[in-house]
C-alpha atoms as a PDB file:
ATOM      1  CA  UNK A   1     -40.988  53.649 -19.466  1.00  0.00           C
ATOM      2  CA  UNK A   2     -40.154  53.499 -16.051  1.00  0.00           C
ATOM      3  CA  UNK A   3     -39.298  57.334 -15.303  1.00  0.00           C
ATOM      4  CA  UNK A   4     -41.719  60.078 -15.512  1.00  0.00           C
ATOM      5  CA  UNK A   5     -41.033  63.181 -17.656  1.00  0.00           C
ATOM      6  CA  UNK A   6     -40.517  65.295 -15.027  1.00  0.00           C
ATOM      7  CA  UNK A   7     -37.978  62.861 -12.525  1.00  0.00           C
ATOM      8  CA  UNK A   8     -36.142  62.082 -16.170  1.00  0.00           C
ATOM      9  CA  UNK A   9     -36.114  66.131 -16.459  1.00  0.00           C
ATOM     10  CA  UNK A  10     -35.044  66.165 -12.779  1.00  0.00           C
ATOM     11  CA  UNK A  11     -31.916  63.553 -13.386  1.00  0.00           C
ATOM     12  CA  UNK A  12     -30.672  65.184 -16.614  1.00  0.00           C
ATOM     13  CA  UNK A  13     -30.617  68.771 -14.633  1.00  0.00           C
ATOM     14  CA  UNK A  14     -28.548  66.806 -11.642  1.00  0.00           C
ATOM     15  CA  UNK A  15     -26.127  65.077 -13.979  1.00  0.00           C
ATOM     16  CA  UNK A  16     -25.649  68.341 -15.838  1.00  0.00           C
ATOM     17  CA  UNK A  17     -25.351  70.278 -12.649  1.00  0.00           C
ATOM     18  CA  UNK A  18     -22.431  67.521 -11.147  1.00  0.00           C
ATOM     19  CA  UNK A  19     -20.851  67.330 -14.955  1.00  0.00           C
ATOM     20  CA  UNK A  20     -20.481  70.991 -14.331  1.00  0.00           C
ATOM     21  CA  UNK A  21     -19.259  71.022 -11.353  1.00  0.00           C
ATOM     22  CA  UNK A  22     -16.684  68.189 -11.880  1.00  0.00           C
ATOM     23  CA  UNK A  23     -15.380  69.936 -14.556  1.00  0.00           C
ATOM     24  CA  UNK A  24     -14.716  73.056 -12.567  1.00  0.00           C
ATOM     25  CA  UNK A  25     -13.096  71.165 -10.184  1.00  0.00           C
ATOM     26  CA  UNK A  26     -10.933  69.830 -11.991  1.00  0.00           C
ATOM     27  CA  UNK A  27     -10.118  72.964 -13.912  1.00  0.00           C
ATOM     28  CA  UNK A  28      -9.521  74.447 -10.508  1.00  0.00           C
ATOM     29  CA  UNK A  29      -6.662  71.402  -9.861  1.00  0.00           C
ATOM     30  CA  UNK A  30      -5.502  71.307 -12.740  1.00  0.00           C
ATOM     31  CA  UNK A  31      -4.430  75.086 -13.468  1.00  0.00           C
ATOM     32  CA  UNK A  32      -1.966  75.390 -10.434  1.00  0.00           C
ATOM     33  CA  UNK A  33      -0.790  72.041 -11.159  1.00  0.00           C
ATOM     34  CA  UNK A  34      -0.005  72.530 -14.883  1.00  0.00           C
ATOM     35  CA  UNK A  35       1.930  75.960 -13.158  1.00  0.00           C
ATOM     36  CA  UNK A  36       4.018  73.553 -10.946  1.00  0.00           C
ATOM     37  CA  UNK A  37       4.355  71.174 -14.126  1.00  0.00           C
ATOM     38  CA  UNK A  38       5.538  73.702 -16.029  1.00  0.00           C
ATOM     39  CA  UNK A  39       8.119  75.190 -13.397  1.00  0.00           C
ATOM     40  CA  UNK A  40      10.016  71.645 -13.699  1.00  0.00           C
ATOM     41  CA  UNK A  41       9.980  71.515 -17.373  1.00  0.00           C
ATOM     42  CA  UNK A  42      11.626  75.088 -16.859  1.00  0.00           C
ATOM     43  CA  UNK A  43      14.094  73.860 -15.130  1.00  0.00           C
ATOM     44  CA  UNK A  44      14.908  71.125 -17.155  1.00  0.00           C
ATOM     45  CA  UNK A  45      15.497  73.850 -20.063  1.00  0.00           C
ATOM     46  CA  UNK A  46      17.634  75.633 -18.450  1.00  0.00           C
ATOM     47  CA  UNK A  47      19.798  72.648 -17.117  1.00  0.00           C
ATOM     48  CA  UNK A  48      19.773  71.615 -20.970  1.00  0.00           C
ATOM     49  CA  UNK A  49      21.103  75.144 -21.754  1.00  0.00           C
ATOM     50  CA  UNK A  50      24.058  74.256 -19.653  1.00  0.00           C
ATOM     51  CA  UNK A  51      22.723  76.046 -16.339  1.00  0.00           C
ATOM     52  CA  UNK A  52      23.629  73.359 -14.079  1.00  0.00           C
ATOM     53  CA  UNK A  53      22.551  74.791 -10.869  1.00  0.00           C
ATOM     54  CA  UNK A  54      19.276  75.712 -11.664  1.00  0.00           C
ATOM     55  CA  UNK A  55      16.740  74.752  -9.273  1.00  0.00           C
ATOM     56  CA  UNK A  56      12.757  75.215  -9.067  1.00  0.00           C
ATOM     57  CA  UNK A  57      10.300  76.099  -6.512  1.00  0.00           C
ATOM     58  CA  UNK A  58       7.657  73.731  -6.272  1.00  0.00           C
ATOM     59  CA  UNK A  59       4.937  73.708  -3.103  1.00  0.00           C
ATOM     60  CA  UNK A  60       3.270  71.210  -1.925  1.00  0.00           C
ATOM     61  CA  UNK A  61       3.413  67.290  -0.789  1.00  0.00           C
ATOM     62  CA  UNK A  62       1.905  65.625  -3.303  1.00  0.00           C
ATOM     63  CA  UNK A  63       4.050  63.701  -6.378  1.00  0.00           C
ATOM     64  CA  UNK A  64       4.790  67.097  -7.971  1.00  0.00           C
ATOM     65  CA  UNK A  65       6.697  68.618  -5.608  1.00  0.00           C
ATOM     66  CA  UNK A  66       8.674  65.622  -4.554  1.00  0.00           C
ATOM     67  CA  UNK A  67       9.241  65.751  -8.357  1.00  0.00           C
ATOM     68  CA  UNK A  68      10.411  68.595  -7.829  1.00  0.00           C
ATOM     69  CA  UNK A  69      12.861  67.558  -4.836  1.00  0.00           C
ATOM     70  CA  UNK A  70      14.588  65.224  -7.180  1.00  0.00           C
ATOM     71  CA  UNK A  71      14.961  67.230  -9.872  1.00  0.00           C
ATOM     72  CA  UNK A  72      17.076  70.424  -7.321  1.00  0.00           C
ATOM     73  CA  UNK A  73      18.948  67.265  -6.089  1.00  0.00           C
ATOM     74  CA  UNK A  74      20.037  66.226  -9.296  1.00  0.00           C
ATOM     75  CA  UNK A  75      20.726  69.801 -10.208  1.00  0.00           C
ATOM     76  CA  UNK A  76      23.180  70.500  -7.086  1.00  0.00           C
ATOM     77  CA  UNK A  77      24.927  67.046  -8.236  1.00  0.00           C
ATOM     78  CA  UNK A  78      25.078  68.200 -11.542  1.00  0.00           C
ATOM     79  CA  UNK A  79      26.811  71.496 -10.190  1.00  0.00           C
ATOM     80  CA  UNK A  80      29.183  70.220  -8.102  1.00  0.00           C
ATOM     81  CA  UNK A  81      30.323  67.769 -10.753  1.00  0.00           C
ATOM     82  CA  UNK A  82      30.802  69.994 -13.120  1.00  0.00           C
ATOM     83  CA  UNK A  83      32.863  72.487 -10.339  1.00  0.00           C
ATOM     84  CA  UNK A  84      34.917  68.993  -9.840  1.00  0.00           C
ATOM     85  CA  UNK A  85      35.293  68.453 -13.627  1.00  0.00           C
ATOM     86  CA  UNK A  86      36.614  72.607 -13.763  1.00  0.00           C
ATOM     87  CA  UNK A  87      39.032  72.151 -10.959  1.00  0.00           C
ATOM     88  CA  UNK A  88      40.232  68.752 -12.701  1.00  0.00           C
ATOM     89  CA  UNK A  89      40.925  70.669 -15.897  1.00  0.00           C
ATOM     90  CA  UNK A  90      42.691  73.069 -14.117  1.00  0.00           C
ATOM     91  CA  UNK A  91      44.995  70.835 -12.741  1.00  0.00           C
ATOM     92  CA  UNK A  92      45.607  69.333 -16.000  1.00  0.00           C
ATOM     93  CA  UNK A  93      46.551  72.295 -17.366  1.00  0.00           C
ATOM     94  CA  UNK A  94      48.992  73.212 -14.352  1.00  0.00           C
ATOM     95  CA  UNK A  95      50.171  70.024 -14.552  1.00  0.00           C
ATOM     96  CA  UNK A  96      51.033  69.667 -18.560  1.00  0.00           C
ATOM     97  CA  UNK A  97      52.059  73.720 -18.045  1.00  0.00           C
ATOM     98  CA  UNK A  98      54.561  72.439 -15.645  1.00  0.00           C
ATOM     99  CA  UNK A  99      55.874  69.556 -17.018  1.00  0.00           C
ATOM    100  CA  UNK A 100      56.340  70.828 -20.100  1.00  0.00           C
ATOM    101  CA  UNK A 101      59.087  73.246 -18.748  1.00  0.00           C
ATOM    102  CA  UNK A 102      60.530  70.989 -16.435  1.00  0.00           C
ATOM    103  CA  UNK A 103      61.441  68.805 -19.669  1.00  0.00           C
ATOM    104  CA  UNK A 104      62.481  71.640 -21.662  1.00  0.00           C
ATOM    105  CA  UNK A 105      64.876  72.814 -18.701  1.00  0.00           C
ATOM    106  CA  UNK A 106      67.029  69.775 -18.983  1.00  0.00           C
ATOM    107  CA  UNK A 107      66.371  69.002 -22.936  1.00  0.00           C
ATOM    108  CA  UNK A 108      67.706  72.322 -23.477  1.00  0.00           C
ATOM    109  CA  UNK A 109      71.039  72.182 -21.237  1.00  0.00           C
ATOM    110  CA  UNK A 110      72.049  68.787 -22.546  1.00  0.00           C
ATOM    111  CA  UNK A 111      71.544  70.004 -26.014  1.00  0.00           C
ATOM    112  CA  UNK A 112      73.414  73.105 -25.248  1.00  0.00           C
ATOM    113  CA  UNK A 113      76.426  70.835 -23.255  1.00  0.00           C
ATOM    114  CA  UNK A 114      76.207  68.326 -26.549  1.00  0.00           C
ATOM    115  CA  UNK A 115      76.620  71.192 -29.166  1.00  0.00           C
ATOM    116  CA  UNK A 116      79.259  72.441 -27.116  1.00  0.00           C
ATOM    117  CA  UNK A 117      81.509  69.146 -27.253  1.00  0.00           C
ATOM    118  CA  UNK A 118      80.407  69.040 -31.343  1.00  0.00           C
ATOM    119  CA  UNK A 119      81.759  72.273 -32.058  1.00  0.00           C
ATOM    120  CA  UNK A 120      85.228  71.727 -30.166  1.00  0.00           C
ATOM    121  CA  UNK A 121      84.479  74.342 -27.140  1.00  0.00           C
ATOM    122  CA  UNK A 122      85.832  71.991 -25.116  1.00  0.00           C
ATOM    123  CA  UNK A 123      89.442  71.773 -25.609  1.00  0.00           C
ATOM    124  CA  UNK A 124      90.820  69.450 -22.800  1.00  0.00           C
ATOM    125  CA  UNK A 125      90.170  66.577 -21.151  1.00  0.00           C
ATOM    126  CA  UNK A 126      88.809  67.761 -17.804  1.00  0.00           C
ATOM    127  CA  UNK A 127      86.397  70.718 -19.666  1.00  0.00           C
ATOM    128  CA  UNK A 128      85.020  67.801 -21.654  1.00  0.00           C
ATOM    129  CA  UNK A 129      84.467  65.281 -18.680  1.00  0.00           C
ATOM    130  CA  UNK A 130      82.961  68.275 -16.828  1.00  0.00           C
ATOM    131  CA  UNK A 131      80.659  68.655 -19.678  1.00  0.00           C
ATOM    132  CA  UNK A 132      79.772  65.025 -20.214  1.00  0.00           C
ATOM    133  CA  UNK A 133      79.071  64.694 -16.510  1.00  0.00           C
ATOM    134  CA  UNK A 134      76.302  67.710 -16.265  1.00  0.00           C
ATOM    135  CA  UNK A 135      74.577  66.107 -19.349  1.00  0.00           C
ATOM    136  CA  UNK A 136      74.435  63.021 -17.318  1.00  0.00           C
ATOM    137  CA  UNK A 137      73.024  64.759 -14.390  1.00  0.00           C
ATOM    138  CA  UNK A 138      70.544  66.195 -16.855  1.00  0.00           C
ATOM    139  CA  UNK A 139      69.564  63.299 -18.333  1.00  0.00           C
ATOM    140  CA  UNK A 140      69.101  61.580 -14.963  1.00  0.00           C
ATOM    141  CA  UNK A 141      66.496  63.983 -13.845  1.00  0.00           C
ATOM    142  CA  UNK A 142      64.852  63.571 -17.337  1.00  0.00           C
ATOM    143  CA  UNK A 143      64.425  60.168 -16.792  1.00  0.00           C
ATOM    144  CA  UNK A 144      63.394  60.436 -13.456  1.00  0.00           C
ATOM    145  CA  UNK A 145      60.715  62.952 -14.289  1.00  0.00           C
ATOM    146  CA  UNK A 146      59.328  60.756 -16.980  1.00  0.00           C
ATOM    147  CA  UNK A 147      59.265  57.568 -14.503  1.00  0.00           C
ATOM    148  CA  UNK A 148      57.581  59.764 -12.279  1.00  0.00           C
ATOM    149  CA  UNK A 149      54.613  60.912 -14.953  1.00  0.00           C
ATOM    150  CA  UNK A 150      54.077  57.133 -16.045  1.00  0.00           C
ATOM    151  CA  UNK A 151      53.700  56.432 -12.040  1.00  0.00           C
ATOM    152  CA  UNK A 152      50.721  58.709 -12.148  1.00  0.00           C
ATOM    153  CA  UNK A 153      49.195  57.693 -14.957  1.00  0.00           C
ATOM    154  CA  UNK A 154      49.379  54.017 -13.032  1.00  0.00           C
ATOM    155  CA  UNK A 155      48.346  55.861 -10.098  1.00  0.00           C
ATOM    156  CA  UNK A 156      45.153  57.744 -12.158  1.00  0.00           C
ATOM    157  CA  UNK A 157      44.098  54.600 -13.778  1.00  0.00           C
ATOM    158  CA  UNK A 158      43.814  52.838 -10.629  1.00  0.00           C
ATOM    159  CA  UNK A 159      46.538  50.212 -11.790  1.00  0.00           C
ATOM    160  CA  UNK A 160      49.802  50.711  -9.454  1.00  0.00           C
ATOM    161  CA  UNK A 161      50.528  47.037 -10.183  1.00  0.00           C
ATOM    162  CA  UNK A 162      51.396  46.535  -6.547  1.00  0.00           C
ATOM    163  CA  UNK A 163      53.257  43.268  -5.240  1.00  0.00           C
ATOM    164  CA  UNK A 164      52.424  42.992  -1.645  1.00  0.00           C
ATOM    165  CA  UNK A 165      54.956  41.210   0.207  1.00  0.00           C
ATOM    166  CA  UNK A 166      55.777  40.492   3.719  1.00  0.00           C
ATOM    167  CA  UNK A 167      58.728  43.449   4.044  1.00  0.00           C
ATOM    168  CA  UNK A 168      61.262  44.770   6.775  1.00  0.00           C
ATOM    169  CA  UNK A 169      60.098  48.462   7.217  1.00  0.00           C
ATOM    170  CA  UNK A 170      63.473  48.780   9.332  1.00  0.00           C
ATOM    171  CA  UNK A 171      65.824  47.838   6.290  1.00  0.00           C
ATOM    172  CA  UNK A 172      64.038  50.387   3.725  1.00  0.00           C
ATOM    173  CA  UNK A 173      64.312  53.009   6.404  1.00  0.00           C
ATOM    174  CA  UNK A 174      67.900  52.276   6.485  1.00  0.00           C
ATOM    175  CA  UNK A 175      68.462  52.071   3.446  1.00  0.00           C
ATOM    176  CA  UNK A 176      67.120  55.812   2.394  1.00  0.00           C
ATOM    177  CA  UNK A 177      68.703  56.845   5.315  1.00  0.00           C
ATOM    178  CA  UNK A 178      71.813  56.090   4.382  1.00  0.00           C
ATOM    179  CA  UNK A 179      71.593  56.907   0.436  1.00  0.00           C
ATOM    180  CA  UNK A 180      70.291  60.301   1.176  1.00  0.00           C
ATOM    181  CA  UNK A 181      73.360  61.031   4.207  1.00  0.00           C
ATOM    182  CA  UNK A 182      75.717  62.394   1.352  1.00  0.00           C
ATOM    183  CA  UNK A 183      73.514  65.288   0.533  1.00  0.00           C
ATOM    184  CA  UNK A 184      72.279  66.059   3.904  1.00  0.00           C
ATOM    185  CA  UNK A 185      76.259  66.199   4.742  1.00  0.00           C
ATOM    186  CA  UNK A 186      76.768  68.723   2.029  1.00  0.00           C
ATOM    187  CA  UNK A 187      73.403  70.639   2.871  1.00  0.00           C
ATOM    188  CA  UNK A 188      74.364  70.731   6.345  1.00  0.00           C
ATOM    189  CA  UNK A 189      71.357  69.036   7.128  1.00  0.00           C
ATOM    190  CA  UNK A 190      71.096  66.439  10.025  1.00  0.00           C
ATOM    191  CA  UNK A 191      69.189  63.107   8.734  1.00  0.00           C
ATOM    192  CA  UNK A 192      67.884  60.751  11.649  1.00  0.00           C
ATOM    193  CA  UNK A 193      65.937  57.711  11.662  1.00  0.00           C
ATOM    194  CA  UNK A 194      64.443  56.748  14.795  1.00  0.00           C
ATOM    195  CA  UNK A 195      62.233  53.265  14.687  1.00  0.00           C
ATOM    196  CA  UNK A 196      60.270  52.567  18.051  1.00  0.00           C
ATOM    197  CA  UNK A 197      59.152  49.657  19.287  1.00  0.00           C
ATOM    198  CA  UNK A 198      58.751  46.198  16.927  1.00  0.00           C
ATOM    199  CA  UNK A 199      56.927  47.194  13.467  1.00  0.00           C
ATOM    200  CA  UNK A 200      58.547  44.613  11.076  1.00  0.00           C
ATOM    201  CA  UNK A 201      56.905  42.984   9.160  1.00  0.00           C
ATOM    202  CA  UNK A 202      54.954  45.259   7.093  1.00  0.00           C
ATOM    203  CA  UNK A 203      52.394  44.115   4.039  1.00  0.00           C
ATOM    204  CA  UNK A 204      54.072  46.536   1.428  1.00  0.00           C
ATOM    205  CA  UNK A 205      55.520  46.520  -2.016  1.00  0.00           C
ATOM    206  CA  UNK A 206      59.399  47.006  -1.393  1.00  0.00           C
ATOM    207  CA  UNK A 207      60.218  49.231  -4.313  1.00  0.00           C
ATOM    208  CA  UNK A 208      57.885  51.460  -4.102  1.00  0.00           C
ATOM    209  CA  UNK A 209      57.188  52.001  -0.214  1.00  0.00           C
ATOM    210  CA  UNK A 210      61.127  52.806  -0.663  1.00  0.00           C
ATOM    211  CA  UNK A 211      59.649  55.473  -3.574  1.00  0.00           C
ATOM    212  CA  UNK A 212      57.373  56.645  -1.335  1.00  0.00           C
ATOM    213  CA  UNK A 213      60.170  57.460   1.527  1.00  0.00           C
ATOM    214  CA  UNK A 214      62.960  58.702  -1.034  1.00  0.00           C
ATOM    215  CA  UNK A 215      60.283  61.195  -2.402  1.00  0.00           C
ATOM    216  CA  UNK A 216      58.982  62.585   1.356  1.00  0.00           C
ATOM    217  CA  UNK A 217      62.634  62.634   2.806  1.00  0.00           C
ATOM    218  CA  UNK A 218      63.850  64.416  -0.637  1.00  0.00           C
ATOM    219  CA  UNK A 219      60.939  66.957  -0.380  1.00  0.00           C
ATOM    220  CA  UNK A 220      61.946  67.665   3.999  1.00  0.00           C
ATOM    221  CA  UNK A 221      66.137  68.105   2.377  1.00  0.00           C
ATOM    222  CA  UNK A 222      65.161  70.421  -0.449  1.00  0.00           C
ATOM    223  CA  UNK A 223      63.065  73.026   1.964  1.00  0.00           C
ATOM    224  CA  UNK A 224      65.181  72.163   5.199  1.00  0.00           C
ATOM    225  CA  UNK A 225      68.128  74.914   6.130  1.00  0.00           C
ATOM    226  CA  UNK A 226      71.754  74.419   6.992  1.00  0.00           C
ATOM    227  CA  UNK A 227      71.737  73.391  10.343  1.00  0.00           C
ATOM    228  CA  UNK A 228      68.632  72.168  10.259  1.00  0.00           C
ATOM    229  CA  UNK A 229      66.995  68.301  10.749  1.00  0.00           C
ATOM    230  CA  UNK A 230      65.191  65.909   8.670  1.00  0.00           C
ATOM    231  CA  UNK A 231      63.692  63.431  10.931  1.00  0.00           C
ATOM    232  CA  UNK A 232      62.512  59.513   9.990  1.00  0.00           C
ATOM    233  CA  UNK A 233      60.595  58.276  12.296  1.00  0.00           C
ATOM    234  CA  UNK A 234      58.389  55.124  12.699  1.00  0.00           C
ATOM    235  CA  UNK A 235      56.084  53.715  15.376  1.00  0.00           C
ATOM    236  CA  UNK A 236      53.656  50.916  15.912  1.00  0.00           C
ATOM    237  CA  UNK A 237      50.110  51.643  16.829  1.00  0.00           C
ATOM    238  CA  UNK A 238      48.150  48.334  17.123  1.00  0.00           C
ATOM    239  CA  UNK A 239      48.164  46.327  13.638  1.00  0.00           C
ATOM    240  CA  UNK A 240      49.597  49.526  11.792  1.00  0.00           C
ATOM    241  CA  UNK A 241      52.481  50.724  11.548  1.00  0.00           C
ATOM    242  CA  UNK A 242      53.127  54.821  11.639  1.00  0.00           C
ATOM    243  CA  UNK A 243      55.775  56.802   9.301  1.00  0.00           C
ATOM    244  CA  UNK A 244      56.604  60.380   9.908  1.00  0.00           C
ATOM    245  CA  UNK A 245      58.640  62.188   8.290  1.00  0.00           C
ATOM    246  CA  UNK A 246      59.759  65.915   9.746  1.00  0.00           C
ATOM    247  CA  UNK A 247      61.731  68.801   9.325  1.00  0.00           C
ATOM    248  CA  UNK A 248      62.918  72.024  10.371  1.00  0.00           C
ATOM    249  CA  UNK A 249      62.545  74.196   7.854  1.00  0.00           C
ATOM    250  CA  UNK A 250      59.841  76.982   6.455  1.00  0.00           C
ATOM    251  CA  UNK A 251      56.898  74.992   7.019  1.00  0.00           C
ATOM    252  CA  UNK A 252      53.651  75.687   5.032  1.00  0.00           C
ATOM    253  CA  UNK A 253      50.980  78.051   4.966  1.00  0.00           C
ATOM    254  CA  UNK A 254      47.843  77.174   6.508  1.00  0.00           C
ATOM    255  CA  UNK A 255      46.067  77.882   3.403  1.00  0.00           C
ATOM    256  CA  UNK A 256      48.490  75.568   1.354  1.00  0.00           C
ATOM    257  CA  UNK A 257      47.785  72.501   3.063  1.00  0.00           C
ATOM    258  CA  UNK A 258      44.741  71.625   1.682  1.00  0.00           C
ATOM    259  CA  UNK A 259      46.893  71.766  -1.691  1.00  0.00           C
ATOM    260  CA  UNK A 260      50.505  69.703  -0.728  1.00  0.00           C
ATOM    261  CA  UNK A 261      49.189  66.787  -2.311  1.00  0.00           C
ATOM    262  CA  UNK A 262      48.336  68.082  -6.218  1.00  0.00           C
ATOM    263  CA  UNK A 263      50.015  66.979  -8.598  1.00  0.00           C
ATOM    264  CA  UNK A 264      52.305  70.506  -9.650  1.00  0.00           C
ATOM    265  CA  UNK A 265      51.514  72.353  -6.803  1.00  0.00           C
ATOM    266  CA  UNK A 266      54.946  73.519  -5.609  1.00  0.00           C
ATOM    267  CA  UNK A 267      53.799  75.954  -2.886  1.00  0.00           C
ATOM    268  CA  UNK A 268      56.556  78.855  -3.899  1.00  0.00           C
ATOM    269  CA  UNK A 269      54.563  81.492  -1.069  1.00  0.00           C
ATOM    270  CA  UNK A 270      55.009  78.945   2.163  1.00  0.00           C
ATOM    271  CA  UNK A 271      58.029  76.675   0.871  1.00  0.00           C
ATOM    272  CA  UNK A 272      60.680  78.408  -0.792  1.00  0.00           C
ATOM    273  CA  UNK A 273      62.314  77.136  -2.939  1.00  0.00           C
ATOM    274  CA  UNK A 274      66.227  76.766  -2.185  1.00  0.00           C
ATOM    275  CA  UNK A 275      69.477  78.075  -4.610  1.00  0.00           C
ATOM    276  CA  UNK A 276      70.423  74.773  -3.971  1.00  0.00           C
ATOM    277  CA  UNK A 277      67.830  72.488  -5.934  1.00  0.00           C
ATOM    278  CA  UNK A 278      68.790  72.946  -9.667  1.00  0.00           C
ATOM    279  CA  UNK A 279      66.299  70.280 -10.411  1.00  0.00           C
ATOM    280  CA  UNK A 280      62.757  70.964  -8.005  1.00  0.00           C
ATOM    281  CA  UNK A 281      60.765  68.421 -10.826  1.00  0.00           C
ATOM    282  CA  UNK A 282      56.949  68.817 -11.487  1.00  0.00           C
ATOM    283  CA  UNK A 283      56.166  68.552  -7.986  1.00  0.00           C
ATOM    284  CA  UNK A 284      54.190  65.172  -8.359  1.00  0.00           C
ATOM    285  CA  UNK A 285      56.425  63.903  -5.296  1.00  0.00           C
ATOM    286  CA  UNK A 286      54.001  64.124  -2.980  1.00  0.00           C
ATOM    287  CA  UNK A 287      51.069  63.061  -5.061  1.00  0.00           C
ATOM    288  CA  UNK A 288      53.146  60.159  -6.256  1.00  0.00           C
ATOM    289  CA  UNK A 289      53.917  58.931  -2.216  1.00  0.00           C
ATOM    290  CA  UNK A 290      50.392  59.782  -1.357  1.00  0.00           C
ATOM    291  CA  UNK A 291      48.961  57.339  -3.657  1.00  0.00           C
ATOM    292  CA  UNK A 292      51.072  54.908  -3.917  1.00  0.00           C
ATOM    293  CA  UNK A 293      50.500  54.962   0.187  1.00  0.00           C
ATOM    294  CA  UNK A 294      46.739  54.676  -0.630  1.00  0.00           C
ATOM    295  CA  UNK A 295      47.387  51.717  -3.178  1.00  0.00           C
ATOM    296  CA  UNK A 296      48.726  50.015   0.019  1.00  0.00           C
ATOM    297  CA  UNK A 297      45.516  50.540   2.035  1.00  0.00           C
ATOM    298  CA  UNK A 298      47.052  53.146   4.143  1.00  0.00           C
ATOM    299  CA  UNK A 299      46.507  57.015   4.310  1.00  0.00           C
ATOM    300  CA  UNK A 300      48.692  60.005   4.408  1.00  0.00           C
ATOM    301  CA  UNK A 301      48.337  63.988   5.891  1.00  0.00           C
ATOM    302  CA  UNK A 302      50.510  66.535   6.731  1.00  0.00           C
ATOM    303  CA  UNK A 303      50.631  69.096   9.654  1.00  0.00           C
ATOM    304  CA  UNK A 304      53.049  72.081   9.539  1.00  0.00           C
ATOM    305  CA  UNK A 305      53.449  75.511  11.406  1.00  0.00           C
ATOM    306  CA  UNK A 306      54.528  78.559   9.601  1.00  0.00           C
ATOM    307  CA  UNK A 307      58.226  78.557  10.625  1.00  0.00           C
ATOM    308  CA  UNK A 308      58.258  75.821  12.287  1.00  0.00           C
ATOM    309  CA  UNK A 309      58.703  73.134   9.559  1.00  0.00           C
ATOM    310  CA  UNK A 310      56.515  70.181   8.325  1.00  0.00           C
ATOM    311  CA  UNK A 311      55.664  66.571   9.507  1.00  0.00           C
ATOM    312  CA  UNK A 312      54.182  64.042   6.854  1.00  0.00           C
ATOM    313  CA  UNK A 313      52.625  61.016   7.864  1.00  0.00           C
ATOM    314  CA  UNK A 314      51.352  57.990   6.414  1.00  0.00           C
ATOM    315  CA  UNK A 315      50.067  54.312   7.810  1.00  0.00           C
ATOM    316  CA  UNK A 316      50.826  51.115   6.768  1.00  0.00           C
ATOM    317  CA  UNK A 317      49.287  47.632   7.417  1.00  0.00           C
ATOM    318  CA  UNK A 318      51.383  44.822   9.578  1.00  0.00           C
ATOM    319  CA  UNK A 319      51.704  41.658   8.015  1.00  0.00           C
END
C-alpha cells in the first residue's frame, strides 16, 4: 500500500539481481573448495588402503588447508610407526631365529652325551666323568640362556624388579675381576681393574649391576686376542659415577655401532667370533647390560676403532 508498482518492480529486480549474484559467488567458493575437500578425503582413502605415507596438497590459509597440515602430519607419524613396527618384527624374528638354535646347540649335545652313557659307549670311569661333565657345561649355558631371555622379557615389559640399595661399586668390580682371572689366564688375556678417585657408594641393585659387568667384561674376553687386555675401569665425575670397560681386540665397524645393542645382533663382519667360545649365546649380552643400566637411571654407549678394540661405558648414580 505503501510501495508503488514500479519501486516494488524496482526491489524485486534488485533482490533478484543480488540473489543471483550471491549464488554465483558462492558457487565460485565453493567449487575450489569442494576440490581441496575432496583432496583430503583422498587421502584419507588411501591411508585406509594401508598407504601410510600418503600426503595431500592443499593451498591456502584458511581451515582447509591447515586441515590439510594435520592430516600429512599424521600421515608421516603413521609412516614412521609403521617403519618402527617393521624393524621391531624384524628383530623378533632374528631374535626367536637365533635363539632357537642357540637352544638346539646344547639340547642336542647333551642328548647326544646322555644316549651315549645309555647305550654303554662309555666303558670306564674317566670316559664317563668326561661325558657327564660336558653335559653339565651344556646344561649350564642352557640355563643361562634361558635366565637371560626371561631378563628381557622383564627388561621389555618395563618391570626389572630393581632393589636399589646403597652398594660398594669397588667390591663388585673386584669381585668380577677376580671370577673372570681364570679364563683370561688361559686366554692369555690380561684383566685389570683400575678404580680412581672415591666412587663408593653407588644407588644400584647388587646382583644385577654385577650382571651388567660379568656380561660387558665376558663380551671384551670373547673378542680380545692372546696377549691382549681387558681393561675395568671406573671414575667419578660429580654425583655419577663412570664404568668403562675396554679392550684390545678387533674393534667394530663403524657401521655396526649403531647396532651393538640389539638384542641377536652378533656383529660376525667387525667382531669375529673366536675358536675359542663354544658357547657365543643369543647375543642379548649387551642389550641385557644396557637396560638393566637404564633401569638404574644411568645410560650406556660404546666407541671403538676398527683394529683398535672397543670401550663400553655406562653411568651410574652416587648414593
Amino acid at each position: 500500500m505503501f510501495i508503488s508498482g514500479h519501486d516494488l518492480s524496482l526491489l524485486l529486480t534488485m533482490l533478484t539481481f543480488a540473489a543471483a549474484l550471491s549464488v554465483g559467488f558462492a558457487l565460485l567458493y565453493a567449487m575450489p573448495l569442494s576440490s581441496r575437500i575432496q583432496r583430503v578425503r583422498a587421502g584419507t582413502e588411501r591411508i585406509a588402503g594401508g598407504q601410510l605415507g600418503s600426503e595431500v596438497s592443499v593451498d591456502g590459509h584458511d581451515e582447509v588447508a591447515r586441515l590439510a597440515d594435520d592430516f600429512n602430519r599424521m600421515a608421516r607419524a603413521l609412516e614412521v610407526a609403521a617403519e618402527r613396527e617393521r624393524e621391531m618384527e624384524k628383530a623378533r624374528r632374528d631374535l626367536v631365529a637365533a635363539v632357537s638354535h642357540d637352544l638346539r646347540t646344547p639340547l642336542a649335545s647333551t642328548r647326544a652325551l646322555i644316549e651315549a652313557l645309555a647305550d654303554g659307549v662309555a666303558t670306564d670311569p674317566q670316559t664317563e666323568s668326561r661325558y657327564l661333565s660336558t653335559a653339565s657345561r651344556e646344561l649350564e649355558h642352557l640355563s643361562r640362556l634361558v635366565d637371560d631371555l626371561f631378563e628381557l622379557a622383564r627388561i621389555d615389559a618395563g618391570l626389572p624388579e630393581l632393589t636399589l640399595e646403597k652398594a660398594s661399586l669397588h667390591d663388585l668390580v673386584s669381585d668380577t675381576i677376580s671370577s673372570f682371572q681364570l679364563q683370561a689366564e688361559q686366554q692369555g688375556v690380561r684383566l685389570e681393574g683400575q678404580i680412581v678417585g672415591d666412587v663408593d657408594p653407588v644407588l644400584a641393585d647388587p646382583p644385577r649391576l654385577q650382571r651388567v659387568l660379568h656380561n660387558l667384561v665376558s663380551n671384551a674376553l670373547r673378542h680380545t686376542p692372546a696377549d691382549g687386555t681387558v681393561t675395568l675401569r671406573v671414575t667419578r665425575e660429580g654425583d655419577q659415577a663412570h664404568v668403562e670397560v675396554s679392550d684390545t681386540g678387533e674393534g667394530i665397524a663403524a657401521e655396526d655401532l649403531p647396532r651393538v645393542f640389539e638384542r641377536s645382533f652378533r656383529g660376525e663382519q667387525s667382531r669375529t667370533r673366536p675358536e675359542k667360545d663354544s658357547a657365543p649365546g643369543a647375543g642379548l649380552g649387551l642389550a641385557i647390560a644396557r637396560g638393566l643400566v637404564e633401569a638404574h637411571g644411568g645410560t650406556m654407549d660404546v666407541q671403538s676403532d676398527l683394529g683398535h678394540g672397543a670401550r663400553f661405558r655406562f653411568t651410574l648414580k652416587r648414593a
